[in-house]
PDB file of N, CA and C in Angstrom:
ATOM      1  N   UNK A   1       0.848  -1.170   0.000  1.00  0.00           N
ATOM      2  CA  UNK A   1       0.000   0.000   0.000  1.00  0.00           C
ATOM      3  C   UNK A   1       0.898   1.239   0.000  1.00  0.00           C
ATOM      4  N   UNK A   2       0.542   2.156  -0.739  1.00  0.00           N
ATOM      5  CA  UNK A   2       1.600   3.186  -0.919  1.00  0.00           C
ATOM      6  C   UNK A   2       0.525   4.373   0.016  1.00  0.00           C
ATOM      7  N   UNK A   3       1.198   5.529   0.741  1.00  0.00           N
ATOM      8  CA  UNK A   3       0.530   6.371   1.242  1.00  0.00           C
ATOM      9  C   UNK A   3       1.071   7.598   1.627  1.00  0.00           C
ATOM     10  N   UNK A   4       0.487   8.569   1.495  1.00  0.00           N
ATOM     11  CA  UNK A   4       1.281   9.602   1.087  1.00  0.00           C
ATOM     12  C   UNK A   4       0.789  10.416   2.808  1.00  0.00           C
ATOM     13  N   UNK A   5       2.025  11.324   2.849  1.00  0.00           N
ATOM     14  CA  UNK A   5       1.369  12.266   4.323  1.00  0.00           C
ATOM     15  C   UNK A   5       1.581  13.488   4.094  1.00  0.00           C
ATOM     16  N   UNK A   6       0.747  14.335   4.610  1.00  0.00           N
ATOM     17  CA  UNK A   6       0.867  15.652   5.484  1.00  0.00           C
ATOM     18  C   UNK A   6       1.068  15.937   6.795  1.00  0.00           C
ATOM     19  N   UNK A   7       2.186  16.902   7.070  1.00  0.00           N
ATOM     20  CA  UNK A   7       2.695  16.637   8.155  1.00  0.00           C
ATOM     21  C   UNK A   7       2.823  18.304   8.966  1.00  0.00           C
ATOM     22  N   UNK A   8       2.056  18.708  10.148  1.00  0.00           N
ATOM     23  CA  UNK A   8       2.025  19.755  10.222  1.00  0.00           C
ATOM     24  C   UNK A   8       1.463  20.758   9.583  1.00  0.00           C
ATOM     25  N   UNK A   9       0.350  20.410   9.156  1.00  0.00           N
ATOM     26  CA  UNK A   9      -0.594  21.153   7.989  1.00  0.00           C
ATOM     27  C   UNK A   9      -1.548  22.188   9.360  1.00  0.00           C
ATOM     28  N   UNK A  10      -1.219  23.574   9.253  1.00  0.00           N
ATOM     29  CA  UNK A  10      -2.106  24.146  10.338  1.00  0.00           C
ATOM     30  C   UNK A  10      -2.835  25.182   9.329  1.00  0.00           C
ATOM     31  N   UNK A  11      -4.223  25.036  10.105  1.00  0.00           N
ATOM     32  CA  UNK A  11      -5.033  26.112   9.382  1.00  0.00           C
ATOM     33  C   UNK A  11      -6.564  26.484  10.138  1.00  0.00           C
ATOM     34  N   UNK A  12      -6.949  27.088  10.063  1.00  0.00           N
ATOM     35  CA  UNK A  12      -7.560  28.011  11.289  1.00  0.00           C
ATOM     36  C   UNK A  12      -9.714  27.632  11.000  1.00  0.00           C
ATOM     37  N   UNK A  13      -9.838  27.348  12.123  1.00  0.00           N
ATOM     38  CA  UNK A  13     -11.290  26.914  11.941  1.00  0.00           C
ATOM     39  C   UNK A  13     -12.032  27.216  13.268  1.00  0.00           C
ATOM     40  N   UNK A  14     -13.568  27.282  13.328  1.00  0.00           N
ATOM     41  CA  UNK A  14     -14.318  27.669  14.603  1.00  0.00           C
ATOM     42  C   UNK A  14     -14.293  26.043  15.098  1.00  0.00           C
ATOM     43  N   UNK A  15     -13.757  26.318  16.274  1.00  0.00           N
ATOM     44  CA  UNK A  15     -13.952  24.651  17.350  1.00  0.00           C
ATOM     45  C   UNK A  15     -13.912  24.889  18.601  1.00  0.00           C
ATOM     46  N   UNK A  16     -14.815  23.973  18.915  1.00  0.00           N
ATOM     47  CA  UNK A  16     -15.046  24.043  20.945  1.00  0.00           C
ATOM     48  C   UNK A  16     -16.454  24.276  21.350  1.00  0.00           C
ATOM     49  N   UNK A  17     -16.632  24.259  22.083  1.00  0.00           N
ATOM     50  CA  UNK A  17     -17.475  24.344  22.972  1.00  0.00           C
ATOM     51  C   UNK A  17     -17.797  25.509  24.084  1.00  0.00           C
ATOM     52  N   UNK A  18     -16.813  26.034  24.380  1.00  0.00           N
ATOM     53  CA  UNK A  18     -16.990  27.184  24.563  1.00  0.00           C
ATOM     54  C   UNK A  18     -17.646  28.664  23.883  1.00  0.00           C
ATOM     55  N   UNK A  19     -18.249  29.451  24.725  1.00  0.00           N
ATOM     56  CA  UNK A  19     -19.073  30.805  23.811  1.00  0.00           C
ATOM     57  C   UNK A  19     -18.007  31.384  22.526  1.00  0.00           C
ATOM     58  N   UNK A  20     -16.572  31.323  23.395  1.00  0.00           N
ATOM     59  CA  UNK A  20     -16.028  32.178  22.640  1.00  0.00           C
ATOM     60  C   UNK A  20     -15.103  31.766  21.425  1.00  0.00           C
ATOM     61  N   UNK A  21     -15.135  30.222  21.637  1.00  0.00           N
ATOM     62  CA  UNK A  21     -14.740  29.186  20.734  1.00  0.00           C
ATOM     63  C   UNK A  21     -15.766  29.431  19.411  1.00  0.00           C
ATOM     64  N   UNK A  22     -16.884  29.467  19.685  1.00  0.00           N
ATOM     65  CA  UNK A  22     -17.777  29.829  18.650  1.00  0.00           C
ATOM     66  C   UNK A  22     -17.513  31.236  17.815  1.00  0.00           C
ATOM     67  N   UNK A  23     -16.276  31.874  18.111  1.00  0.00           N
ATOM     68  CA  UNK A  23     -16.374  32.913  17.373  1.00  0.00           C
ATOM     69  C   UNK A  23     -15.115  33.485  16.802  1.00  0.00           C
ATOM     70  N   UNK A  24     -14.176  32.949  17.435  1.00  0.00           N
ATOM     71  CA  UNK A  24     -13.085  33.263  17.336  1.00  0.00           C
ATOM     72  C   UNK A  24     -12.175  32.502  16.697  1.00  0.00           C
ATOM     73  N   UNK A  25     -11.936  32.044  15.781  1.00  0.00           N
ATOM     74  CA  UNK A  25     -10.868  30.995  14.997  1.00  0.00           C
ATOM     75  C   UNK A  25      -9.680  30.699  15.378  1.00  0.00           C
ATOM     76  N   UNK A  26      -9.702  29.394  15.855  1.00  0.00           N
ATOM     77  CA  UNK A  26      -8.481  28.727  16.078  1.00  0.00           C
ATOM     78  C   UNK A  26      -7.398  27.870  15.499  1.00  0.00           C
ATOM     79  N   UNK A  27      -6.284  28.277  15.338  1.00  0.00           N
ATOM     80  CA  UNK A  27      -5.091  27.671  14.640  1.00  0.00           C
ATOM     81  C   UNK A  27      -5.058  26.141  14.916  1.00  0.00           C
ATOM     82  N   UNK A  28      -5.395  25.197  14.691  1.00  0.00           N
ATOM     83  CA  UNK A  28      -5.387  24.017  14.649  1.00  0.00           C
ATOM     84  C   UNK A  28      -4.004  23.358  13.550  1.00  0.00           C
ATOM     85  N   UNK A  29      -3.464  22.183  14.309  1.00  0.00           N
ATOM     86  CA  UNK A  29      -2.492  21.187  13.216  1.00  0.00           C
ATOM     87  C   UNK A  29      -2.849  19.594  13.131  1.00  0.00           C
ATOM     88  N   UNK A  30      -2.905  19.486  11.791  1.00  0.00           N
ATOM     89  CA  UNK A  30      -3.296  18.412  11.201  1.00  0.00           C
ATOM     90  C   UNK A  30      -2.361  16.997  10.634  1.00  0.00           C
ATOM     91  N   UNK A  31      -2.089  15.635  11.015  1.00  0.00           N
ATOM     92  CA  UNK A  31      -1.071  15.181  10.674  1.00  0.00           C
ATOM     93  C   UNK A  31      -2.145  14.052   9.798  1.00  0.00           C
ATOM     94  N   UNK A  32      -1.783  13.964   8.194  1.00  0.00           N
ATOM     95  CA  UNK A  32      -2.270  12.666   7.539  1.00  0.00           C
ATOM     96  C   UNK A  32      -1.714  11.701   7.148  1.00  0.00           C
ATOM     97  N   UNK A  33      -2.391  10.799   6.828  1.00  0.00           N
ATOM     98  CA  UNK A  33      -1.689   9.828   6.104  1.00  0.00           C
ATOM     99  C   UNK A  33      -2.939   9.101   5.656  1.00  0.00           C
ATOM    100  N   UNK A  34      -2.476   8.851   4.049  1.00  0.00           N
ATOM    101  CA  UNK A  34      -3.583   9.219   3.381  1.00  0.00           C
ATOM    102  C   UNK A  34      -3.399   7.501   2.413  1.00  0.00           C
ATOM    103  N   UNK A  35      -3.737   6.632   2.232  1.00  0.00           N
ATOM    104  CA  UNK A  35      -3.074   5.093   1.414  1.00  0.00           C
ATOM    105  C   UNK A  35      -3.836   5.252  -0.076  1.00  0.00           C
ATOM    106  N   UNK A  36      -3.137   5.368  -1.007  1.00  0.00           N
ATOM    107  CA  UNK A  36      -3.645   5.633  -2.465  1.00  0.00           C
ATOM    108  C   UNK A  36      -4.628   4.514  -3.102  1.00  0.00           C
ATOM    109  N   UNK A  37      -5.512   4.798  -3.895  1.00  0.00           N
ATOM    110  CA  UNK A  37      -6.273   3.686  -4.322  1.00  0.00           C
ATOM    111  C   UNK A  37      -5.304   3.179  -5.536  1.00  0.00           C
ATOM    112  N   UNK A  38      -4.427   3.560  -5.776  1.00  0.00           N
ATOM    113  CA  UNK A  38      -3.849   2.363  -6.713  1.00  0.00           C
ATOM    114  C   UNK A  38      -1.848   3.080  -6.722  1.00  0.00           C
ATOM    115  N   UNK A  39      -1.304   2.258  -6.771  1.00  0.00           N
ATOM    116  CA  UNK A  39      -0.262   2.791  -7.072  1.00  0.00           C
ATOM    117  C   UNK A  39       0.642   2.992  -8.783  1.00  0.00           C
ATOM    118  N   UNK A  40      -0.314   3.419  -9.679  1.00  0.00           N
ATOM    119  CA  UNK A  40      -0.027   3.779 -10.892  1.00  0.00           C
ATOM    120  C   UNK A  40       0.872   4.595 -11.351  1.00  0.00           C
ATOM    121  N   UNK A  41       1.067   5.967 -10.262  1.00  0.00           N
ATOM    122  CA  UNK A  41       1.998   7.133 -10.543  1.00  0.00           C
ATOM    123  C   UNK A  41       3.058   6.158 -10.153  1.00  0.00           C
ATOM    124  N   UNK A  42       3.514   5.134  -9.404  1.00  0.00           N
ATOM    125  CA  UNK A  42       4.733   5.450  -9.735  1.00  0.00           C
ATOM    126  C   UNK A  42       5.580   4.915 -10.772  1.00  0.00           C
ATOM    127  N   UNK A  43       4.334   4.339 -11.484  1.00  0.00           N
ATOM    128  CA  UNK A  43       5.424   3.714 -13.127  1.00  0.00           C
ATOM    129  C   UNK A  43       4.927   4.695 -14.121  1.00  0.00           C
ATOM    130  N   UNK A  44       3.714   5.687 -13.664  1.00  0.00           N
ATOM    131  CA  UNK A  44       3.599   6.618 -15.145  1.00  0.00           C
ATOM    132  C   UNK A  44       4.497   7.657 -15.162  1.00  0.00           C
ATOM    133  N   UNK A  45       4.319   8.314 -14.382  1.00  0.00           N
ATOM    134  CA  UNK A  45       5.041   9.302 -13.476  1.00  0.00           C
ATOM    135  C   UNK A  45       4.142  10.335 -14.096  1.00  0.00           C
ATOM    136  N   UNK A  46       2.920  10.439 -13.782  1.00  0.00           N
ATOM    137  CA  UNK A  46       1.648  11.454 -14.411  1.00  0.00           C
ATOM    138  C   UNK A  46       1.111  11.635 -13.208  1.00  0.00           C
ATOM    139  N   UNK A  47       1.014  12.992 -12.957  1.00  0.00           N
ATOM    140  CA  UNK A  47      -0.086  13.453 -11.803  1.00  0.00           C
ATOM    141  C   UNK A  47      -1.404  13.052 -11.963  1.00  0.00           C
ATOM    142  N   UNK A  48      -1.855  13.143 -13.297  1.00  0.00           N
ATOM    143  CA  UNK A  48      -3.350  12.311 -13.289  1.00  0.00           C
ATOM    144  C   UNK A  48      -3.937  11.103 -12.488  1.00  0.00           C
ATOM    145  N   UNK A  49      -2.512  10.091 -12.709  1.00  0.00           N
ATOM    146  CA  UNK A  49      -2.316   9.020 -12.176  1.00  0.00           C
ATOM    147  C   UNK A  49      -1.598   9.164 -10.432  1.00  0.00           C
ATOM    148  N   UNK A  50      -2.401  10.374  -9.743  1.00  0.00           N
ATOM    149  CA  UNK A  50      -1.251  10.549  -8.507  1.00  0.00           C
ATOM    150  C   UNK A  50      -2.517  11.258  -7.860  1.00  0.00           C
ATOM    151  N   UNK A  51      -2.348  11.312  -6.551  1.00  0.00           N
ATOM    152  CA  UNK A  51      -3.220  12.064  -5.495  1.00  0.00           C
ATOM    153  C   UNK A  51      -2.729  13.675  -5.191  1.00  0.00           C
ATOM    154  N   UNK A  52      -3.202  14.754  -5.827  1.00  0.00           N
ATOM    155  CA  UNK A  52      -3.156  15.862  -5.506  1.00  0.00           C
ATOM    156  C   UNK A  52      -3.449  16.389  -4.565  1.00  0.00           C
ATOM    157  N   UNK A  53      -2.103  16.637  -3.681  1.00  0.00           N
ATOM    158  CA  UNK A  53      -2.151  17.160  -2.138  1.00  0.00           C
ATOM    159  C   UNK A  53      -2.435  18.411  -1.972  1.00  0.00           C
ATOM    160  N   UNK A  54      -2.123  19.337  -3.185  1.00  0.00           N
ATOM    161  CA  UNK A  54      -2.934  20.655  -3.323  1.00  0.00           C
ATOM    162  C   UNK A  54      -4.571  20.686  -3.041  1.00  0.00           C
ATOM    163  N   UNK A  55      -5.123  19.746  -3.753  1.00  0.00           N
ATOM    164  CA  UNK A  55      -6.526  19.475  -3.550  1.00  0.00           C
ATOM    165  C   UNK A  55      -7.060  18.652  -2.439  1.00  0.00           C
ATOM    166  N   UNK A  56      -6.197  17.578  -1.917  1.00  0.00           N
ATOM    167  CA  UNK A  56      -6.729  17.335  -0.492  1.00  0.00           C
ATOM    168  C   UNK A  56      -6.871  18.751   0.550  1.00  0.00           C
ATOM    169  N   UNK A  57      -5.561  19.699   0.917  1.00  0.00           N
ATOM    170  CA  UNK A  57      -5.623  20.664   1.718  1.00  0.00           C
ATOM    171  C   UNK A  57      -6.568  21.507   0.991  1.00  0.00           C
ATOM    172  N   UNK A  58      -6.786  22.259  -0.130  1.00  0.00           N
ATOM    173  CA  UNK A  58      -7.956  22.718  -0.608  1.00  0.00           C
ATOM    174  C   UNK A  58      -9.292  22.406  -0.020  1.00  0.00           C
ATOM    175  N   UNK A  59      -9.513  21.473  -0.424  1.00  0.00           N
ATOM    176  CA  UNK A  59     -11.085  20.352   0.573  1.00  0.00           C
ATOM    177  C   UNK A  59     -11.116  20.636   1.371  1.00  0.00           C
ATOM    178  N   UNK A  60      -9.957  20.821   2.388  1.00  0.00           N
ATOM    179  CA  UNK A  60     -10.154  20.160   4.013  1.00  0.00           C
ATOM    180  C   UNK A  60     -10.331  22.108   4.718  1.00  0.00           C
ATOM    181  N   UNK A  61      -9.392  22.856   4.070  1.00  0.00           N
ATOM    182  CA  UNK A  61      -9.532  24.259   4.117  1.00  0.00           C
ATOM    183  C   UNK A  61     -10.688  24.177   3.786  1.00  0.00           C
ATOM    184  N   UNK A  62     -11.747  24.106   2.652  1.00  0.00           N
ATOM    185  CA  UNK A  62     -13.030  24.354   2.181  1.00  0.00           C
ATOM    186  C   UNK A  62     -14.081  24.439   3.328  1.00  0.00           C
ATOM    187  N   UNK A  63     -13.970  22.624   3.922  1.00  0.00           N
ATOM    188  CA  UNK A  63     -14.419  22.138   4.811  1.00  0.00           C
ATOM    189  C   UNK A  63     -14.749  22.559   5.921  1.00  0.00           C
ATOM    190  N   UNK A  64     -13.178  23.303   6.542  1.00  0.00           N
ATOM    191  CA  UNK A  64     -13.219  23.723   7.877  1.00  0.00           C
ATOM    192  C   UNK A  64     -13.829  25.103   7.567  1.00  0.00           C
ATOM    193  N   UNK A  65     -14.169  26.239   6.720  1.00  0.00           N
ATOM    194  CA  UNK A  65     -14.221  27.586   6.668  1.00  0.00           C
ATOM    195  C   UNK A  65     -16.017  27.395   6.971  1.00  0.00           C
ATOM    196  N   UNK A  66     -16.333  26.085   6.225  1.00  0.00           N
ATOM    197  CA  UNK A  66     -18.016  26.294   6.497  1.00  0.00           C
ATOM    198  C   UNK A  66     -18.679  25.693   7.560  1.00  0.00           C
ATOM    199  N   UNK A  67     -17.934  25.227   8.564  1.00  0.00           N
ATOM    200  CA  UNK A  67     -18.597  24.471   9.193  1.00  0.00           C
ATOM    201  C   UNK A  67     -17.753  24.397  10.581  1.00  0.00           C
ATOM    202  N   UNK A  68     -18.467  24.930  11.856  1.00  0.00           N
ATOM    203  CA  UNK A  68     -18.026  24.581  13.017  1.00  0.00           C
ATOM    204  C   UNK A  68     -18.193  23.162  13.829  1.00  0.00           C
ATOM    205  N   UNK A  69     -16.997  22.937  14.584  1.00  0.00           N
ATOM    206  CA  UNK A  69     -17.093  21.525  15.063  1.00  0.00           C
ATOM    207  C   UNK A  69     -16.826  21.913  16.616  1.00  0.00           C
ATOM    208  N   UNK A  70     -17.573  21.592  17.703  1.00  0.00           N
ATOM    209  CA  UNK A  70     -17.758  21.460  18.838  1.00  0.00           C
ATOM    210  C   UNK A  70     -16.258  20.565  19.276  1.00  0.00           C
ATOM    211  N   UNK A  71     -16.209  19.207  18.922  1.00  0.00           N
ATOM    212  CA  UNK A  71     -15.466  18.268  19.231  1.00  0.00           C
ATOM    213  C   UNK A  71     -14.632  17.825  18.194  1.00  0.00           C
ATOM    214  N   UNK A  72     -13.082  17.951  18.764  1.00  0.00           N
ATOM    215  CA  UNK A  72     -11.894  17.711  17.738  1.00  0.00           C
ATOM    216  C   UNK A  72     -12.114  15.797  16.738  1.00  0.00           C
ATOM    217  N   UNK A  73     -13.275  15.180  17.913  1.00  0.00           N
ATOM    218  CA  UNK A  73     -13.137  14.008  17.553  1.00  0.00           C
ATOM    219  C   UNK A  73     -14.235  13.930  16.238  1.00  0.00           C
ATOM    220  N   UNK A  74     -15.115  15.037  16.020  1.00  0.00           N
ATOM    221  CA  UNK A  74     -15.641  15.075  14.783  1.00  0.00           C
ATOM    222  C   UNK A  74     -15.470  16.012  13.886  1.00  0.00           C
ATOM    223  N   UNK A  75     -14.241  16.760  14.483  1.00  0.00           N
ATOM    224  CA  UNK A  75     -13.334  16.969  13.023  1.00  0.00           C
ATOM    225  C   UNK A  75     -13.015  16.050  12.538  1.00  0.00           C
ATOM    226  N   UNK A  76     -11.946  15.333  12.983  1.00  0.00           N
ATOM    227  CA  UNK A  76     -11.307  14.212  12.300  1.00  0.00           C
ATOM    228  C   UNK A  76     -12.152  13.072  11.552  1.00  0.00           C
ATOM    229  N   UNK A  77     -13.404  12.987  12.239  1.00  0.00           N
ATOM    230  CA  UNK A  77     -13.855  11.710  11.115  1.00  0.00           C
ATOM    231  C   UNK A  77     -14.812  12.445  10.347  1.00  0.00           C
ATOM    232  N   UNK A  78     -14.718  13.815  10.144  1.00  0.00           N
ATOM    233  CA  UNK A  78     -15.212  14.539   9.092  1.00  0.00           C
ATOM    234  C   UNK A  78     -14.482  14.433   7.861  1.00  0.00           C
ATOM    235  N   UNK A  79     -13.120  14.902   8.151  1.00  0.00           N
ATOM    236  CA  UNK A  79     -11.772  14.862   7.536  1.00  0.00           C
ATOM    237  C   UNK A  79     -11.819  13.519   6.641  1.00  0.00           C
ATOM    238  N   UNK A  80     -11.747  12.312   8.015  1.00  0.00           N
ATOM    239  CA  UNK A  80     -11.236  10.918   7.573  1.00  0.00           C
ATOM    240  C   UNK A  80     -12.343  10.211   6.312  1.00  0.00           C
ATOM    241  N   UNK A  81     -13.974  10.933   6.310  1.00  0.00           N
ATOM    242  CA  UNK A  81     -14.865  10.395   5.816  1.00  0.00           C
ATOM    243  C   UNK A  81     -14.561  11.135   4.407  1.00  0.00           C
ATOM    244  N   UNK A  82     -14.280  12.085   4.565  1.00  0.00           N
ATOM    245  CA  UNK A  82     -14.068  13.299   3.190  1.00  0.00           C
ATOM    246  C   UNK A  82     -12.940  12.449   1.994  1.00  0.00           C
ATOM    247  N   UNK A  83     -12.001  12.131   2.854  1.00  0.00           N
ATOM    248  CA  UNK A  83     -10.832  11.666   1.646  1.00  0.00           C
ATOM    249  C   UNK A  83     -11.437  10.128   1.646  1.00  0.00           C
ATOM    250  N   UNK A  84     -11.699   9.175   2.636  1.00  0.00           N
ATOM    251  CA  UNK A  84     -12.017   8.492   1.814  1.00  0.00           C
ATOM    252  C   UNK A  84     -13.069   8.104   0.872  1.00  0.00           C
ATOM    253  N   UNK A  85     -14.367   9.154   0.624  1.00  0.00           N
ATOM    254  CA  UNK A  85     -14.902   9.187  -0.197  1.00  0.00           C
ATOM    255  C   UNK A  85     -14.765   9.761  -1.846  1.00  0.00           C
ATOM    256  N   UNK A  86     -14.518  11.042  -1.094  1.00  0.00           N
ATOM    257  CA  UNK A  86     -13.885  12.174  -2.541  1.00  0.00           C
ATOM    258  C   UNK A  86     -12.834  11.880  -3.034  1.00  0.00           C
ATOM    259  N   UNK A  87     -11.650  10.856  -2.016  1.00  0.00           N
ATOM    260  CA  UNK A  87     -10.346  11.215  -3.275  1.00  0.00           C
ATOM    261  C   UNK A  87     -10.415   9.414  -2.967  1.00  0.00           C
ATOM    262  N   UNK A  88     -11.297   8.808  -2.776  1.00  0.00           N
ATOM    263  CA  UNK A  88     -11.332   7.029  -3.145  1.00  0.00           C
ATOM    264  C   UNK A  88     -10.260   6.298  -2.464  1.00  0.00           C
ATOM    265  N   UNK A  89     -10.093   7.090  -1.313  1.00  0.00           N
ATOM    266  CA  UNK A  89      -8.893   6.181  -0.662  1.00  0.00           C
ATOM    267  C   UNK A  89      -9.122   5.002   0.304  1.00  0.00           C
ATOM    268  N   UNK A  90      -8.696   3.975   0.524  1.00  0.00           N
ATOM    269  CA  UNK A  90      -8.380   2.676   0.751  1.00  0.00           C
ATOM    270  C   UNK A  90      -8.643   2.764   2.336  1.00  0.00           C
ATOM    271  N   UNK A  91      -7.611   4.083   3.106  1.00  0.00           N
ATOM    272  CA  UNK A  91      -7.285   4.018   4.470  1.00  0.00           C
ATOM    273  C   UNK A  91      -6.635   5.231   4.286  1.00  0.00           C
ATOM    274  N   UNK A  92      -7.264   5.779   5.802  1.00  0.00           N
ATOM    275  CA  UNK A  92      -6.862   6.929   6.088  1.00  0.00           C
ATOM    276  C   UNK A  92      -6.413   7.166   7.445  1.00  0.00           C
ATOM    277  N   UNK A  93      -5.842   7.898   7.845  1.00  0.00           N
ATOM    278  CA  UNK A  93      -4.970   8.558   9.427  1.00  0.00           C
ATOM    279  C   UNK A  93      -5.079  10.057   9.422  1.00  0.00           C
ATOM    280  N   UNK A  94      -6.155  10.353  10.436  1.00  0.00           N
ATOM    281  CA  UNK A  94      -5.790  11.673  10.529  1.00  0.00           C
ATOM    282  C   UNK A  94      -5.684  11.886  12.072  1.00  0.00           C
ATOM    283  N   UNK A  95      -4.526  13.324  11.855  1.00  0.00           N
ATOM    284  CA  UNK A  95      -4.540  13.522  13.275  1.00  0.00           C
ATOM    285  C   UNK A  95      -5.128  15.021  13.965  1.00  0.00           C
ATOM    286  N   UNK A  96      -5.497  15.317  14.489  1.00  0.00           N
ATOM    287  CA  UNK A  96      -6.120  16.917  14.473  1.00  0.00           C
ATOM    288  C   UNK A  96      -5.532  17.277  16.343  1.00  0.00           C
ATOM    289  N   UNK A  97      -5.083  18.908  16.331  1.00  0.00           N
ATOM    290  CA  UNK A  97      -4.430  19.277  17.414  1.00  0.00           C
ATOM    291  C   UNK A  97      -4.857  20.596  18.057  1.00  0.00           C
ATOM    292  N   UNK A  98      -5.094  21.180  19.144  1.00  0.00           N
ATOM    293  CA  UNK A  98      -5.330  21.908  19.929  1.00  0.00           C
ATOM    294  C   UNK A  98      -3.778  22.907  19.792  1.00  0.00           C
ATOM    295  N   UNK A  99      -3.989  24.016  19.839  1.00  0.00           N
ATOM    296  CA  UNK A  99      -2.020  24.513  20.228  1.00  0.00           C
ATOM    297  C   UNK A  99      -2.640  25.140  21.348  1.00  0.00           C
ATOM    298  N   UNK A 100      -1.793  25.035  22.150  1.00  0.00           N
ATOM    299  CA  UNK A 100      -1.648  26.226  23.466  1.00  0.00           C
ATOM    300  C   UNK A 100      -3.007  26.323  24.232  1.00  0.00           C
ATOM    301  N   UNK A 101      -3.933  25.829  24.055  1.00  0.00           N
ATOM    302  CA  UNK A 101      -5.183  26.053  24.907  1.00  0.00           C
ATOM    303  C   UNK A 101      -5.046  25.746  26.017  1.00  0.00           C
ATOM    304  N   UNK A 102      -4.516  24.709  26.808  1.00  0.00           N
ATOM    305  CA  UNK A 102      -4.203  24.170  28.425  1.00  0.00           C
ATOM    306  C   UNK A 102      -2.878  25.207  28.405  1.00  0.00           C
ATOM    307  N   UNK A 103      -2.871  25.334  30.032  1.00  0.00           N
ATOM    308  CA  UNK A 103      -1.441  26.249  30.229  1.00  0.00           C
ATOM    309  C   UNK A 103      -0.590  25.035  30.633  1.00  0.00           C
ATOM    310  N   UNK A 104       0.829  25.082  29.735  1.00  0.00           N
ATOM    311  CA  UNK A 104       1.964  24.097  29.797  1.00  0.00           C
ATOM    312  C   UNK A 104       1.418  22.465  29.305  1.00  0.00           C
ATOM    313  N   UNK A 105       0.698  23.008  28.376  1.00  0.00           N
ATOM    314  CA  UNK A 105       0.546  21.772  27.036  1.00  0.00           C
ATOM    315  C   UNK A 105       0.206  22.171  25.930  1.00  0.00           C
ATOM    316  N   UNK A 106       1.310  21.825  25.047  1.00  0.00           N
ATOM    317  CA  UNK A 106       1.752  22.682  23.981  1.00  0.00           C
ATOM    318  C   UNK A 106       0.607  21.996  22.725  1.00  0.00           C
ATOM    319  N   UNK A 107       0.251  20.956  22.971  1.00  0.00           N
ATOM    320  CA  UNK A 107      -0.442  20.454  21.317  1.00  0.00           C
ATOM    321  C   UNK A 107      -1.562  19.174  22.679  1.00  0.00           C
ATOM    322  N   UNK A 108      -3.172  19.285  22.014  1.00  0.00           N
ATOM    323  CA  UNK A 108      -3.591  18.368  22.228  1.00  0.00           C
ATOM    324  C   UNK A 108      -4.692  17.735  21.571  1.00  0.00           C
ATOM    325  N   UNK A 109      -5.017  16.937  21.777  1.00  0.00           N
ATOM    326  CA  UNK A 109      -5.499  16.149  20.247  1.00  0.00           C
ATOM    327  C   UNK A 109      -5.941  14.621  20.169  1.00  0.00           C
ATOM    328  N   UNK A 110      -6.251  14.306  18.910  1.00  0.00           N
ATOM    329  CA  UNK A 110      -6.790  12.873  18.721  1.00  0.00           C
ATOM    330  C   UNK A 110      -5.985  12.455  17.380  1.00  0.00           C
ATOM    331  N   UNK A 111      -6.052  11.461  17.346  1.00  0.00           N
ATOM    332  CA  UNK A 111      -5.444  10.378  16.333  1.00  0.00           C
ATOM    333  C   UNK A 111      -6.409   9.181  15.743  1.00  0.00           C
ATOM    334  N   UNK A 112      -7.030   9.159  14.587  1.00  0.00           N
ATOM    335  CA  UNK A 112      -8.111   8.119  14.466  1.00  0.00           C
ATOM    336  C   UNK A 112      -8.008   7.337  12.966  1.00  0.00           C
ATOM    337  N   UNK A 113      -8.110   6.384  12.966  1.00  0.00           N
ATOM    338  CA  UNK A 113      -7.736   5.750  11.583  1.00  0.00           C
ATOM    339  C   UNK A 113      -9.091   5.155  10.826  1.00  0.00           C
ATOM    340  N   UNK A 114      -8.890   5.033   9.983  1.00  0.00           N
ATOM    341  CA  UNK A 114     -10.545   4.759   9.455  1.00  0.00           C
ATOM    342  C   UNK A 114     -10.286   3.892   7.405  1.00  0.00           C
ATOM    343  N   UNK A 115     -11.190   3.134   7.992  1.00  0.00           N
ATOM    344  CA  UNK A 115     -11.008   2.371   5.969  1.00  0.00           C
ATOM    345  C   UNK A 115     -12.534   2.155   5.414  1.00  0.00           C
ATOM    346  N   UNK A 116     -11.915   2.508   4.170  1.00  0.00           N
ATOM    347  CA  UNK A 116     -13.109   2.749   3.336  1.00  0.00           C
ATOM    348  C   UNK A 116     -13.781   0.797   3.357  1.00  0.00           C
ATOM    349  N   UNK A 117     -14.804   1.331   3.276  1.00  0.00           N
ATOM    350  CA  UNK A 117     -15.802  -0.523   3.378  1.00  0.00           C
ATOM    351  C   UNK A 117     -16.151  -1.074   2.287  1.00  0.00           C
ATOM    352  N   UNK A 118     -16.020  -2.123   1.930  1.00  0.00           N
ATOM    353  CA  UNK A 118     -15.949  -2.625   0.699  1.00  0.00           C
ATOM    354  C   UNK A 118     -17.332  -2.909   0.295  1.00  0.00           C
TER     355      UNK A 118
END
C-alpha cells in the first residue's frame, strides 16, 4: 500500500465548545496519512495518475471555513470520511491538534484511523 502524508498542515477553523470558541478561529495542526487507491503514478510518473495534495488541503480548508465543530473528535472523522470518499482512498490517518489552549501543554489532540468498506 503506498501512502502519502501531510505533516504539520495548520489552518484556522471555529472549534469548541466554549461561547467564545464559537467565534473566534483557532489555529489548529493536522497530521495525515492518506493510502492511495492504486499505485499507478509510480510507473507513469503522471499526476493524473497521482493524489493531488494541493486538492486534499484545498477540501479540508473548504471544509473547515463552512462548518463549526464542537469536538476535535468530529473533526477528524469529518476529515477521515471526506478523503475516503472524494479522493477514493483505501485508508486513512488523521490527526487533528489543539495549540496552546491548556497552560503548559503545547499540542492536544486525537489520532483516528478509518477504511473505506468494501
Amino acid at each position: 500500500m503506498d501512502i502519502i502524508f501531510l505533516k504539520e498542515f495548520r489552518t484556522q477553523t471555529l472549534i469548541g465548545i466554549y461561547p467564545w470558541e464559537k467565534k473566534i478561529p483557532q489555529t489548529i495542526e493536522l497530521d495525515l496519512e492518506i493510502a492511495l487507491p492504486s499505485s499507478r503514478a509510480c510507473q507513469t510518473d503522471h499526476i493524473d495518475d497521482a493524489l493531488d495534495y494541493s486538492l486534499v488541503t484545498e477540501r479540508i480548508n473548504s471544509m473547515l471555513s463552512n462548518q463549526h465543530f464542537s469536538l476535535l473528535e468530529t473533526l477528524t472523522e469529518n476529515i477521515a470520511q471526506m478523503i475516503l470518499t472524494e479522493f477514493n482512498s483505501p485508508w486513512v490517518k488523521v490527526s487533528a491538534a489543539k495549540l496552546d489552549v491548556i497552560q503548559g501543554v503545547k499540542k492536544l489532540g486525537i489520532c483516528i484511523q478509518r477504511s473505506r468498506k468494501n
